[in-house]
C-alpha atoms as a PDB file:
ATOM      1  CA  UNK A   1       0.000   0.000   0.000  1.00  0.00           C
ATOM      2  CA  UNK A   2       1.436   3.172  -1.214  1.00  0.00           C
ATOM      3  CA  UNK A   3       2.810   5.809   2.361  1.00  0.00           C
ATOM      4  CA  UNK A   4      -0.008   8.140   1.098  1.00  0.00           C
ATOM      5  CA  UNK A   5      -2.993   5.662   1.237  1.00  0.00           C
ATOM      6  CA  UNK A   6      -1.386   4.109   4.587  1.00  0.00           C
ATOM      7  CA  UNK A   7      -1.472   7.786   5.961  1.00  0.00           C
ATOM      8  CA  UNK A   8      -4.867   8.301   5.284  1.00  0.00           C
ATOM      9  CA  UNK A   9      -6.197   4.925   6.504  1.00  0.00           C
ATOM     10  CA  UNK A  10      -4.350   5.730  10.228  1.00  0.00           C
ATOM     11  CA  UNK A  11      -6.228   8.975  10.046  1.00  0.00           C
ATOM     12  CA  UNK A  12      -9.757   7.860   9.281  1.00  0.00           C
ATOM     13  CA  UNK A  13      -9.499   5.169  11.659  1.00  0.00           C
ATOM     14  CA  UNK A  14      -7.974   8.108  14.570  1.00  0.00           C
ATOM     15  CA  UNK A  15     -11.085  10.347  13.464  1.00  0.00           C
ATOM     16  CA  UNK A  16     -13.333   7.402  13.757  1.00  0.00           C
ATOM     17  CA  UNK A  17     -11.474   6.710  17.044  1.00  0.00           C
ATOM     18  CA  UNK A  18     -11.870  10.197  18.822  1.00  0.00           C
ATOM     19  CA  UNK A  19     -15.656  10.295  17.477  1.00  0.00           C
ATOM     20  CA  UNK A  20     -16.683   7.475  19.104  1.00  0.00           C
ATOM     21  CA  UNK A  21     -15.005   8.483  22.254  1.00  0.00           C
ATOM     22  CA  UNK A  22     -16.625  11.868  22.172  1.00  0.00           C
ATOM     23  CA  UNK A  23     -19.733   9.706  21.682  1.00  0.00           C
ATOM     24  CA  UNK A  24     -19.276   8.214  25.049  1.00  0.00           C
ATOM     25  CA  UNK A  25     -18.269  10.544  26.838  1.00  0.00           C
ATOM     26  CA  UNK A  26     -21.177  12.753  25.769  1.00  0.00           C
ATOM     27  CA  UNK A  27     -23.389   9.779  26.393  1.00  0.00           C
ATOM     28  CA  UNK A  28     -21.632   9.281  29.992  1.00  0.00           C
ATOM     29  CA  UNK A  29     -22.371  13.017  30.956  1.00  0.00           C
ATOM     30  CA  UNK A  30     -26.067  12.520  30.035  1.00  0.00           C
ATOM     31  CA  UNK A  31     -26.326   9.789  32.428  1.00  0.00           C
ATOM     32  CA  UNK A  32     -28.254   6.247  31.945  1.00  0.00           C
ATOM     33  CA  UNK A  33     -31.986   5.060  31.388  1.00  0.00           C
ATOM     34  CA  UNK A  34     -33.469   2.338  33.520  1.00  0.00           C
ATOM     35  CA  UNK A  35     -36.735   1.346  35.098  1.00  0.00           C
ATOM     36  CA  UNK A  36     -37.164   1.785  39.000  1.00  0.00           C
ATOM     37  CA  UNK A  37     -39.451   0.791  40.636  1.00  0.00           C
ATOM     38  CA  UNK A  38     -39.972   1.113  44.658  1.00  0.00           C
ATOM     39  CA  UNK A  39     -41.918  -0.497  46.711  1.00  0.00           C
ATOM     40  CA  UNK A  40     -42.848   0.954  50.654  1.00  0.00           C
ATOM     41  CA  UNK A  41     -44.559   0.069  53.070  1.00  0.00           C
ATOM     42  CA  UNK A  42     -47.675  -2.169  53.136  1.00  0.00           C
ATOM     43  CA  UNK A  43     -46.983  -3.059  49.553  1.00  0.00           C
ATOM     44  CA  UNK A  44     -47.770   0.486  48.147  1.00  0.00           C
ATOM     45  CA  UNK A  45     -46.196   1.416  45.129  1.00  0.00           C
ATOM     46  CA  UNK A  46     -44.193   4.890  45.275  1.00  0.00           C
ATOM     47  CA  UNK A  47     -42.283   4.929  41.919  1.00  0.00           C
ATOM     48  CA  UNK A  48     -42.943   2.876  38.919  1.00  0.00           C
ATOM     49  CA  UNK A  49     -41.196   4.607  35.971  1.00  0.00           C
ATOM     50  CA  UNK A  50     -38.099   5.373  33.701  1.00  0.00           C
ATOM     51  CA  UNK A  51     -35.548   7.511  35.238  1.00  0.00           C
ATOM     52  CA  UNK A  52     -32.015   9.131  34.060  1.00  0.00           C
ATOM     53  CA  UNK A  53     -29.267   8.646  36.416  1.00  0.00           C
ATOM     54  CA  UNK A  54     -26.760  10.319  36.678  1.00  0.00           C
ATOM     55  CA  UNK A  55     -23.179  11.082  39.166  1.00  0.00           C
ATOM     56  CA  UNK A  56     -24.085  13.149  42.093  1.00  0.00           C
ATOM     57  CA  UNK A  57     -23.550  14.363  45.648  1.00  0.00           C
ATOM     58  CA  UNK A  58     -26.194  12.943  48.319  1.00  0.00           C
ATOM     59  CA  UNK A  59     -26.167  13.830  52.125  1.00  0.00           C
ATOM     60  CA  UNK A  60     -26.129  10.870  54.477  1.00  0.00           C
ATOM     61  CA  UNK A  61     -28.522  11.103  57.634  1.00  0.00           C
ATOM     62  CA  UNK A  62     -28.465  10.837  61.424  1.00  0.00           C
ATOM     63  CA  UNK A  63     -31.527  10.087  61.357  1.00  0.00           C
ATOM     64  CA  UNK A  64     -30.702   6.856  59.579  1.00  0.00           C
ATOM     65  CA  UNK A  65     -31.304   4.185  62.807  1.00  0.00           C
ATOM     66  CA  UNK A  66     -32.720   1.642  61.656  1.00  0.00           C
ATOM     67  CA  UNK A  67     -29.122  -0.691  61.962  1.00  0.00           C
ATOM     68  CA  UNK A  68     -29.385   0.266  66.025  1.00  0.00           C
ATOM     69  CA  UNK A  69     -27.105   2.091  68.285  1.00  0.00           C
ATOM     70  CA  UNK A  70     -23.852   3.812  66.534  1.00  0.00           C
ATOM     71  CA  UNK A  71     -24.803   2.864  62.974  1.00  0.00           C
ATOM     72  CA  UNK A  72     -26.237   5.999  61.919  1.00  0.00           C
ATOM     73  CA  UNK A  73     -25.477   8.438  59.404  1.00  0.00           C
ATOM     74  CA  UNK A  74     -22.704  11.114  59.976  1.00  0.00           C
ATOM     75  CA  UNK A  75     -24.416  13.297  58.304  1.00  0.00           C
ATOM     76  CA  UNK A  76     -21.786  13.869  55.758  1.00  0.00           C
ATOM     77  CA  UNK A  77     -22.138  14.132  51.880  1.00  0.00           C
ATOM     78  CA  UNK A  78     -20.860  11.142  50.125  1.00  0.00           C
ATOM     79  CA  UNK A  79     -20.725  10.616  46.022  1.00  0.00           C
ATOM     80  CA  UNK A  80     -23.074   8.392  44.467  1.00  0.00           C
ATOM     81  CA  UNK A  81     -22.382   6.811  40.387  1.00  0.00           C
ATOM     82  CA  UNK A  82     -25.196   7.374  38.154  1.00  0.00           C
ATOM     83  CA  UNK A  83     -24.358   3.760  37.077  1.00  0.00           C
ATOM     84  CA  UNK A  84     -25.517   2.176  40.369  1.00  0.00           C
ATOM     85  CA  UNK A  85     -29.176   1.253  41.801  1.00  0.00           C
ATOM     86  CA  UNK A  86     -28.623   3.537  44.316  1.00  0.00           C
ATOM     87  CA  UNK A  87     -27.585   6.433  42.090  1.00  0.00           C
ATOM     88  CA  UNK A  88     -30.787   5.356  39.881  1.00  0.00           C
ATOM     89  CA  UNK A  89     -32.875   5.602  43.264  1.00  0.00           C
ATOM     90  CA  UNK A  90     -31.242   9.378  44.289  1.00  0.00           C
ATOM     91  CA  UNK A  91     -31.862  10.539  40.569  1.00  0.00           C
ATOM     92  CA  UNK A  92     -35.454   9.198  41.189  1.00  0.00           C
ATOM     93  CA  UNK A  93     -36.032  10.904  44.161  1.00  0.00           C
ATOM     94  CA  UNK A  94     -35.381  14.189  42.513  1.00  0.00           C
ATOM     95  CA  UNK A  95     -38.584  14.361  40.415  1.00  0.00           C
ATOM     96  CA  UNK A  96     -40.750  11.910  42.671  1.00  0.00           C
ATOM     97  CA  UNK A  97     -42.075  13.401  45.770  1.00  0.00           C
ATOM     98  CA  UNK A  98     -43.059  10.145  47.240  1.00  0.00           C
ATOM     99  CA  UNK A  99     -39.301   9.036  47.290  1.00  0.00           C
ATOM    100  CA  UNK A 100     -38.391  11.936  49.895  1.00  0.00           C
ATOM    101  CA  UNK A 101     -36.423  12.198  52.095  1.00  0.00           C
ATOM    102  CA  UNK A 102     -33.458   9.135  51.804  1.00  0.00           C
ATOM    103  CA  UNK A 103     -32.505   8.244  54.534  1.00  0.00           C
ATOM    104  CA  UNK A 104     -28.893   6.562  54.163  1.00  0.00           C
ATOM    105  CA  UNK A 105     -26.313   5.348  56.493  1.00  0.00           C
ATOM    106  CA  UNK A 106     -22.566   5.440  55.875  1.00  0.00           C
ATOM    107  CA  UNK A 107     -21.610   4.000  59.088  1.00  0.00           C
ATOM    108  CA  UNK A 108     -20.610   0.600  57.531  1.00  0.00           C
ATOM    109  CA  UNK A 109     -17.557  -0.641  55.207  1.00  0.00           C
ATOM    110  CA  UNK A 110     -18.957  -2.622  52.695  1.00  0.00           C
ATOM    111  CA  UNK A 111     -20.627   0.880  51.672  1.00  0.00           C
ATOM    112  CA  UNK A 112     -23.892   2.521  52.150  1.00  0.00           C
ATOM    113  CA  UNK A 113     -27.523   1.278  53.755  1.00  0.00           C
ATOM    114  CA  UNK A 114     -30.816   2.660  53.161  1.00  0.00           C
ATOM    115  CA  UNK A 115     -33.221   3.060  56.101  1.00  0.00           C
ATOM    116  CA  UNK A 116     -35.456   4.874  54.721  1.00  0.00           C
ATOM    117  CA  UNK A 117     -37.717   6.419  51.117  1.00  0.00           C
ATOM    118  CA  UNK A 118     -40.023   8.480  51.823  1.00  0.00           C
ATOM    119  CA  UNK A 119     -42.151   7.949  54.491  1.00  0.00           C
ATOM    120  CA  UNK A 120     -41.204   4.246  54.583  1.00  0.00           C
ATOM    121  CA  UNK A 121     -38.406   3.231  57.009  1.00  0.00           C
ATOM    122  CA  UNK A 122     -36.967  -0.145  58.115  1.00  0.00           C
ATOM    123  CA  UNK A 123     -38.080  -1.756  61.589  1.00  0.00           C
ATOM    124  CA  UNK A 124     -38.131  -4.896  62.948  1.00  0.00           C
ATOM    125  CA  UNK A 125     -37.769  -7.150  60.851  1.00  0.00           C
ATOM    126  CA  UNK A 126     -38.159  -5.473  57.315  1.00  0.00           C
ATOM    127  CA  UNK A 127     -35.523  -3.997  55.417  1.00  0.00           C
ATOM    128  CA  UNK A 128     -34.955  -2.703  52.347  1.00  0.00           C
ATOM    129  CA  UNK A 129     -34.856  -5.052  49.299  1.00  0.00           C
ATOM    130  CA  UNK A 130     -32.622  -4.808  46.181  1.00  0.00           C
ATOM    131  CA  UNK A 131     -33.334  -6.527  43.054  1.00  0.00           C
ATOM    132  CA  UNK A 132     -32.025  -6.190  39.261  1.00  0.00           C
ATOM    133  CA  UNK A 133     -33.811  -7.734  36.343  1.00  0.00           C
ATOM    134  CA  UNK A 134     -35.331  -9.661  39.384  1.00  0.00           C
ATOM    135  CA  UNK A 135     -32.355 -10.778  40.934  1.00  0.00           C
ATOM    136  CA  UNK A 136     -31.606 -10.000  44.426  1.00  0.00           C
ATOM    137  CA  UNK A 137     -27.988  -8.293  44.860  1.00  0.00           C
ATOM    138  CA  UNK A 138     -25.532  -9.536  47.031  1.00  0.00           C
ATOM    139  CA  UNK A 139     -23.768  -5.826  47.523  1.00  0.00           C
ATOM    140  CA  UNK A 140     -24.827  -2.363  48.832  1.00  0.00           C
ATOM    141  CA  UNK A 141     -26.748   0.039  46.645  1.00  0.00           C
ATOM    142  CA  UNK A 142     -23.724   1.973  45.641  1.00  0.00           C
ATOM    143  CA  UNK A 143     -21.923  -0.663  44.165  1.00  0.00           C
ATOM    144  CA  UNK A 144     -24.632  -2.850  42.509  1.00  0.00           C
ATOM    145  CA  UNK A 145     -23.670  -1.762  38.701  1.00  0.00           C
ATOM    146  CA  UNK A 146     -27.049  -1.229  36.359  1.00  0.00           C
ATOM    147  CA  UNK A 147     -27.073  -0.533  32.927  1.00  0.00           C
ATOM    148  CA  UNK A 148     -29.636   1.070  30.341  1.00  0.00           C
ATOM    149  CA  UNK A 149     -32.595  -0.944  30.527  1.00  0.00           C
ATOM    150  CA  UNK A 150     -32.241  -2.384  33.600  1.00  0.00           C
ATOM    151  CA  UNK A 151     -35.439  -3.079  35.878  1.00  0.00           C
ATOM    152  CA  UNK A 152     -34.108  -2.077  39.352  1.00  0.00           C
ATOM    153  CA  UNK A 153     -36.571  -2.763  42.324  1.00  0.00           C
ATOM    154  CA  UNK A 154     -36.464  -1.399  45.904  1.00  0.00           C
ATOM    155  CA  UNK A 155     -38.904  -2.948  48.210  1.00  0.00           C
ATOM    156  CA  UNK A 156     -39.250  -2.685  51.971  1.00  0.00           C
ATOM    157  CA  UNK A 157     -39.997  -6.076  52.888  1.00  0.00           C
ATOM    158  CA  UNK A 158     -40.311  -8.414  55.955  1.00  0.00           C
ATOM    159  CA  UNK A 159     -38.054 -11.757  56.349  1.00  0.00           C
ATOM    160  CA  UNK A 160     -39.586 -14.190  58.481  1.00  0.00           C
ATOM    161  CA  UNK A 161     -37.911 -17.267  60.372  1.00  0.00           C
ATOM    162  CA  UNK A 162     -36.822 -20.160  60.122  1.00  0.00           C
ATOM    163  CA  UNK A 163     -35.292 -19.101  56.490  1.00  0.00           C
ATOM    164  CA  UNK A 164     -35.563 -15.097  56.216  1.00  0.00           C
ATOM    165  CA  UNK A 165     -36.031 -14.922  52.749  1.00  0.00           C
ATOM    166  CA  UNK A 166     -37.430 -12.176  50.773  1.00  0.00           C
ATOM    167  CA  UNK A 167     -40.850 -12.495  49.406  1.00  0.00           C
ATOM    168  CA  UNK A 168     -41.120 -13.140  46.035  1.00  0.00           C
ATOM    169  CA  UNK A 169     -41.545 -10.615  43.303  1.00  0.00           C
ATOM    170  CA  UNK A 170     -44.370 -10.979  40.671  1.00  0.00           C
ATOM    171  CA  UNK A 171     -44.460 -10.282  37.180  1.00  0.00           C
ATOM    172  CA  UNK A 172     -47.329  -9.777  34.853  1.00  0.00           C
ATOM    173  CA  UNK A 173     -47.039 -10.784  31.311  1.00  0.00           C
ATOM    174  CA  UNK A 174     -50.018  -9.826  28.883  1.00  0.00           C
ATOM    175  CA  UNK A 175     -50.713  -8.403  25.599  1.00  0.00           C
ATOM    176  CA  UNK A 176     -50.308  -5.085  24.414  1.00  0.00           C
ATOM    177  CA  UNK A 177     -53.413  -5.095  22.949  1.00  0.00           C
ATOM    178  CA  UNK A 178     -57.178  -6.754  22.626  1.00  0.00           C
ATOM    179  CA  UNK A 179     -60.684  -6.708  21.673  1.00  0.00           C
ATOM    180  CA  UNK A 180     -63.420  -4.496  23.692  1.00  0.00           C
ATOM    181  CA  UNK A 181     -65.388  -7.654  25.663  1.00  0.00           C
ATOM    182  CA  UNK A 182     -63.057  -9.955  24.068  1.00  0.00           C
ATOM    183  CA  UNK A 183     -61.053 -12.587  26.764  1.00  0.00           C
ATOM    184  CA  UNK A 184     -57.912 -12.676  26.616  1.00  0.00           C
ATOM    185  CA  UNK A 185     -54.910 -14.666  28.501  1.00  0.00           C
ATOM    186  CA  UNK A 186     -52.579 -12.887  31.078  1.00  0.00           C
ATOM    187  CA  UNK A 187     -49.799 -14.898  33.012  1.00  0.00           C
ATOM    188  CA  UNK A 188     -47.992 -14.105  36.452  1.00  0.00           C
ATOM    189  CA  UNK A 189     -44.643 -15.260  37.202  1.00  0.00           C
ATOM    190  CA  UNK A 190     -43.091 -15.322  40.814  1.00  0.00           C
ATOM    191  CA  UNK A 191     -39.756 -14.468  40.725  1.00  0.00           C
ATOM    192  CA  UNK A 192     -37.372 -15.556  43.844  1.00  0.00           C
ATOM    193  CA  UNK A 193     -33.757 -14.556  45.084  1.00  0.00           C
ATOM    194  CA  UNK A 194     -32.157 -16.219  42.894  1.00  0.00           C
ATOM    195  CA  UNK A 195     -34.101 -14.577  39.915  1.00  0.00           C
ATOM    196  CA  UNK A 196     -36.197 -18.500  39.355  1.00  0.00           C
ATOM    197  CA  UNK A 197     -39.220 -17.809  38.357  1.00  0.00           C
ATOM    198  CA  UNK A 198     -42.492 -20.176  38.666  1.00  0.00           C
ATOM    199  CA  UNK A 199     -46.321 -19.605  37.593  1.00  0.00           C
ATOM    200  CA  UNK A 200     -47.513 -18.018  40.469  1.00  0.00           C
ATOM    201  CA  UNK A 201     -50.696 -19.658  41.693  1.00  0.00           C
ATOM    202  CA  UNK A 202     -53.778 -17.390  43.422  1.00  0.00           C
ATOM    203  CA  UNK A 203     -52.333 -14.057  41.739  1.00  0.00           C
ATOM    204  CA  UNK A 204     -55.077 -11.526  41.389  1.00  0.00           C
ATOM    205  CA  UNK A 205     -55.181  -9.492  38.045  1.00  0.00           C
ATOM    206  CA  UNK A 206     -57.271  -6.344  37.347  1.00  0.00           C
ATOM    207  CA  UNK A 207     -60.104  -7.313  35.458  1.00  0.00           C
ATOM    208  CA  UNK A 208     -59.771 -10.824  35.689  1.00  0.00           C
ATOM    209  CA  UNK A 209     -62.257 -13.386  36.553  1.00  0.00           C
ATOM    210  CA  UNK A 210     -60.591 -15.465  38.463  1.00  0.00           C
ATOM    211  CA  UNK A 211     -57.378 -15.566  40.700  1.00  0.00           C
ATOM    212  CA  UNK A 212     -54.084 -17.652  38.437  1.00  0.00           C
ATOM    213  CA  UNK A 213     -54.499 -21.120  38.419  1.00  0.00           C
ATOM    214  CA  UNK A 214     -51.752 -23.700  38.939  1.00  0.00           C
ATOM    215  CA  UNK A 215     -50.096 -22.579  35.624  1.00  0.00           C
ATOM    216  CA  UNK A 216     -49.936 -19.083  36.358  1.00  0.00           C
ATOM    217  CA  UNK A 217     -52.632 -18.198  33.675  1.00  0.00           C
ATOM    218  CA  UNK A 218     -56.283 -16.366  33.881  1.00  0.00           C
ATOM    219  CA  UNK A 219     -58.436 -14.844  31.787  1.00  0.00           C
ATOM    220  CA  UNK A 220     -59.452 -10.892  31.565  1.00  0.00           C
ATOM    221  CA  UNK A 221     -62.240  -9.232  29.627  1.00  0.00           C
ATOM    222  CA  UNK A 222     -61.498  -5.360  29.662  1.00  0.00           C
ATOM    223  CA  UNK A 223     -64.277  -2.611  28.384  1.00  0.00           C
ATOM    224  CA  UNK A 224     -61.559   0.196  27.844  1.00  0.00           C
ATOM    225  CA  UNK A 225     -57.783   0.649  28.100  1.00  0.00           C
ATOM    226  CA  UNK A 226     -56.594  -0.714  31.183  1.00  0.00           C
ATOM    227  CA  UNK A 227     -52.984  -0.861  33.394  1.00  0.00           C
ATOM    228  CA  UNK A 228     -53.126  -4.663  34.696  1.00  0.00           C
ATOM    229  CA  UNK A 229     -51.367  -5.837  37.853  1.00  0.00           C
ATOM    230  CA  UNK A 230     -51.251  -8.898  39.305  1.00  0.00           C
ATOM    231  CA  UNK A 231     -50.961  -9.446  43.631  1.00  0.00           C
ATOM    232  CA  UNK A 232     -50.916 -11.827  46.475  1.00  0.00           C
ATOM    233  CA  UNK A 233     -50.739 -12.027  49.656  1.00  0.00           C
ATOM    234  CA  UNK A 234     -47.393 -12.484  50.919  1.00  0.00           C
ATOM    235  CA  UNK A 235     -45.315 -11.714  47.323  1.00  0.00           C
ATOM    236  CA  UNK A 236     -44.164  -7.728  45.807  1.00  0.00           C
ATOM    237  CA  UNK A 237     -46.950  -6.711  43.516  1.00  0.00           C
ATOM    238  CA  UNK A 238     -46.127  -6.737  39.709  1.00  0.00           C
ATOM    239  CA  UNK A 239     -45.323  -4.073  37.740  1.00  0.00           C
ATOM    240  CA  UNK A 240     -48.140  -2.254  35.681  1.00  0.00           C
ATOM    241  CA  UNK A 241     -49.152  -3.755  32.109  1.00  0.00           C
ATOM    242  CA  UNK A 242     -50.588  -1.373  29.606  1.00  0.00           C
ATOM    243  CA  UNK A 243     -53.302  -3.091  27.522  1.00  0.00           C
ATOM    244  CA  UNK A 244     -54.767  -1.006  24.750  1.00  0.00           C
ATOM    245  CA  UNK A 245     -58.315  -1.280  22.891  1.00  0.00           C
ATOM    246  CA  UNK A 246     -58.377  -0.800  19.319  1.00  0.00           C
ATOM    247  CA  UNK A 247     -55.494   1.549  19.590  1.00  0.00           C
ATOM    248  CA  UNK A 248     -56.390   3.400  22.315  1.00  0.00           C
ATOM    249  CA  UNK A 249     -54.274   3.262  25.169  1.00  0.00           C
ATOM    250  CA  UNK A 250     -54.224   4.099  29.041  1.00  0.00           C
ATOM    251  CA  UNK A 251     -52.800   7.414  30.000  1.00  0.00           C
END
């Protein structure tokens, strides 16, 4: 290959180089896109939607007791990645009243603890629940990574003996669209720890009929655009479903 033609290959690869870098970088400073949902007390929903996150400076709290005696906040400010759940979950609380105040503890080394969102705040024996893509994480809220289009779930939840496990997290799959007064089949899924999931039996879907049978399936006849979710006792509630009606959807 002639020195010219060599040249000029080196540079268009450099430019492509630098312009996909500047790419990044732009798409860094913009912050990510996933889906966060939160879950308080007595099963009540207090965010359900997409959020941008993005790096930022939180304050930890003294008010943050829920560990016991000398685990509270300092009160200090403390860096949070836009990358993490608990980045996600401070760039949520920004725009979502429901989500304030955070209550967070730095008090520990393997990073920080959240006592409380909002009006909901750990006692006893419930504490507060990480999951992404409905697996439970094994790390603190600042270091669980997420990604764009991750489904990151916070839920204040009770572990019971002998096991303490988590309760399991539903999940509602049904079609985007159907018929006025036409039946049509929803499922419900149970998700555990682990991120297994099994039909979930006894679920309770808007609009439906009847509770899930053994198969996780029921039946629901809808008159106008409807947001399904499916519940039962004991498991996190689903995320909403939007099911439009000849191309009318719910707001």
């Amino acid at each position: 290959m002639p020195r010219s033609n060599s040249f000029r290959l080196a540079l268009a690869c450099a430019l492509a180089l630098s312009m996909t870098l500047a790419v990044t970088a732009s798409a860094m400073a913009k912050g990510l896109q996933a889906d966060l949902r939160v879950i308080g007390s007595g099963g009540k929903v207090l965010a359900e939607k997409p959020v941008t996150s993005a790096d930022q400076s939180i304050a930890t709290s003294t008010k943050a007791t829920c560990f016991g005696p000398g685990n509270s906040g300092s009160g200090d400010s403390v860096q949070l990645k836009g990358n993490t759940a608990m980045g996600l979950l401070a760039s949520g609380a920004k725009s979502t009243a429901a989500l304030k105040p955070l209550s967070i503890t730095d008090a520990f080394d393997f990073g920080l603890a959240v006592c409380g969102i909002g009006s909901s705040v750990a006692k006893g024996s419930s504490s507060w629940y990480l999951k992404i893509n409905h697996k439970a994480q094994l790390v603190s809220g600042d270091a669980a990574k997420i990604k764009a289009g991750d489904e990151v779930l916070w839920a204040l939840a009770k572990t019971e003996a002998p096991d303490y496990t988590y309760p399991d997290e539903l999940v509602l799959s049904a079609p985007a669209s159907a018929q006025p007064g036409a039946e049509f089949t929803v499922r419900v899924w149970a998700y555990d720890e682990k991120g297994r999931k099994t039909p979930a039996e006894g679920a309770k879907v808007t609009g439906a009929a009847a509770p899930t049978g053994a198969d996780g399936r029921t039946t629901v006849t809808l008159s106008k655009p409807a947001k399904l979710a499916a519940k039962a006792t004991g498991d996190l509630p689903s995320a909403k479903v939007a099911v439009c009606l000849e191309g009318n959807c719910p707001k």
